[in-house]
Protein backbone atom coordinates (compact mmCIF):
# COMPACT_ATOMS: atom_id res chain seq x y z
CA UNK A 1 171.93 -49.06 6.79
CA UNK A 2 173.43 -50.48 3.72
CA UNK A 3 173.66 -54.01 2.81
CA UNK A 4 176.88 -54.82 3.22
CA UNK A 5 177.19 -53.49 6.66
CA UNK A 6 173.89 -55.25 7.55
CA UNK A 7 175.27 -58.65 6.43
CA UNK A 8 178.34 -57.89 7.95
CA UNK A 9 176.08 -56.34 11.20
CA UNK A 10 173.99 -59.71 11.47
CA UNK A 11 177.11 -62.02 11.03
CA UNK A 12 178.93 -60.03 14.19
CA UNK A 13 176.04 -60.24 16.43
CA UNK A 14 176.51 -64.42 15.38
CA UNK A 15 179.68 -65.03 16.70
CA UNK A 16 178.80 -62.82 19.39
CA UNK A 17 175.99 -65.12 20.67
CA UNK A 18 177.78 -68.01 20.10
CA UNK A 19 180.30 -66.74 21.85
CA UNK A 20 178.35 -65.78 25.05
CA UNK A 21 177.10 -69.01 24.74
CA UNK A 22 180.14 -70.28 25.34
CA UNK A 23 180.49 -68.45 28.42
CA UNK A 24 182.53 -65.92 26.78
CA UNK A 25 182.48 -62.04 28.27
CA UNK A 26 181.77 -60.71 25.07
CA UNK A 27 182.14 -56.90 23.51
CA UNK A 28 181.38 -55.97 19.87
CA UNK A 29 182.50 -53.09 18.00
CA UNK A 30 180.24 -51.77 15.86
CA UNK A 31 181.26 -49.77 12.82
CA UNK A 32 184.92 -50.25 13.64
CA UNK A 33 187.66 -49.53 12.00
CA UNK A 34 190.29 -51.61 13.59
CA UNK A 35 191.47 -55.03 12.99
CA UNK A 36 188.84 -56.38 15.84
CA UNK A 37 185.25 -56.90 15.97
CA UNK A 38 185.18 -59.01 18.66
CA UNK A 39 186.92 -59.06 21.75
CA UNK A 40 185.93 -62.28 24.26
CA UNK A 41 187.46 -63.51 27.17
CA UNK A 42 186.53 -66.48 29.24
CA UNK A 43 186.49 -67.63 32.68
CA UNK A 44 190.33 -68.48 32.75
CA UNK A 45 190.93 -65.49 31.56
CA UNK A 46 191.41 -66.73 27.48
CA UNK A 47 191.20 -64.02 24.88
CA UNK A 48 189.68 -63.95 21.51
CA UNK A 49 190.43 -61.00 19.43
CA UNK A 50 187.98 -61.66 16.09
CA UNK A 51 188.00 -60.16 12.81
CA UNK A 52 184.68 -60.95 11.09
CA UNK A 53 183.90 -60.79 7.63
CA UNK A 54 181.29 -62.11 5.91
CA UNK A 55 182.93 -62.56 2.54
CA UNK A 56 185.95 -63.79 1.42
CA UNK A 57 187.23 -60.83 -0.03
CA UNK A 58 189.25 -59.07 2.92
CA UNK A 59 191.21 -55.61 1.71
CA UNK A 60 194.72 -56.11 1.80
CA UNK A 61 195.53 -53.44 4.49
CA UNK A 62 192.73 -55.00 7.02
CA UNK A 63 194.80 -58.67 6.33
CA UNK A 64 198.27 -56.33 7.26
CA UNK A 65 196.67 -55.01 10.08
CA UNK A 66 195.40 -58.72 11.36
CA UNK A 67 198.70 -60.01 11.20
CA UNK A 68 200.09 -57.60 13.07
CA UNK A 69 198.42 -58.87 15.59
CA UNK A 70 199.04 -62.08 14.99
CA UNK A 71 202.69 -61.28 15.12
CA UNK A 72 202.57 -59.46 18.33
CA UNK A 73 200.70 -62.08 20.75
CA UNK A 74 202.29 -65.38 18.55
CA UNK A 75 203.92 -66.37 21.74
CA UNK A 76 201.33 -65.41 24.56
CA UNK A 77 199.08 -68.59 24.42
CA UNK A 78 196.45 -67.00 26.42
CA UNK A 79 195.43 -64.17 23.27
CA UNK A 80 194.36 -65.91 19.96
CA UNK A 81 193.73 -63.31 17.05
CA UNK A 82 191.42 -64.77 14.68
CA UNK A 83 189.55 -64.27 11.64
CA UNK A 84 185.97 -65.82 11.07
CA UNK A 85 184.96 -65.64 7.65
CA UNK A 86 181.15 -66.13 6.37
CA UNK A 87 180.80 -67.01 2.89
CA UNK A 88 178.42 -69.24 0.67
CA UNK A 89 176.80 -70.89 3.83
CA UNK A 90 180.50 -71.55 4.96
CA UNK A 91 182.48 -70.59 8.24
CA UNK A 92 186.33 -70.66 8.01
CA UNK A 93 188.50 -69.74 11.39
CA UNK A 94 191.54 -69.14 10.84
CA UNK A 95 193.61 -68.48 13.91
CA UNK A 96 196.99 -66.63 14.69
CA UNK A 97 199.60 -69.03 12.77
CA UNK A 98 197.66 -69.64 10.03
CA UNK A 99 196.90 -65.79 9.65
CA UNK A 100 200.62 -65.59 9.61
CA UNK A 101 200.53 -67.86 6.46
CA UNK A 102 197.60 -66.20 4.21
């Protein structure tokens, strides 16, 4: 296992016990290559589609791909596409309109 996918590996399984924590139904997805890492829905039925990075350098094509998203479910308030960003001891959450504007 390399270290960036470890970093990236350890800062998933974070947000995913946070998360669940929450009370969140929780599913990871490891190694993917899609816009999502995360996919959590609570007990109203909320859901949390989560990008997570653990730097702030994000490839151009996987910011694309996020706001495409973001586009798609602007109006449904009941999916939120988001992007949770580790860096520097930080965490930054930027959710679907403010995707829109990066």
């Amino acid at each position: 296992m390399n270290k960036l996918y470890q970093k990236g590996y350890y800062y998933e399984r974070k947000v995913k016990h946070f998360l669940l924590s929450k009370g969140y139904l929780v599913w990871r997805s490891p190694a993917s290559k899609s816009p999502i890492d995360i996919i959590a829905i609570d007990d109203k039925g909320f859901v949390r589609l989560i990008q997570v990075k653990s730097h702030k350098n994000i490839k151009k094509e996987e910011l694309e791909a996020l706001k495409e998203l973001a586009k798609k479910f602007l109006s449904i308030p009941h999916i939120e596409v988001e992007l949770w960003i580790f860096d520097k001891g930080q965490k930054i959450i930027y959710d679907k309109k403010t995707l829109l504007n990066l």
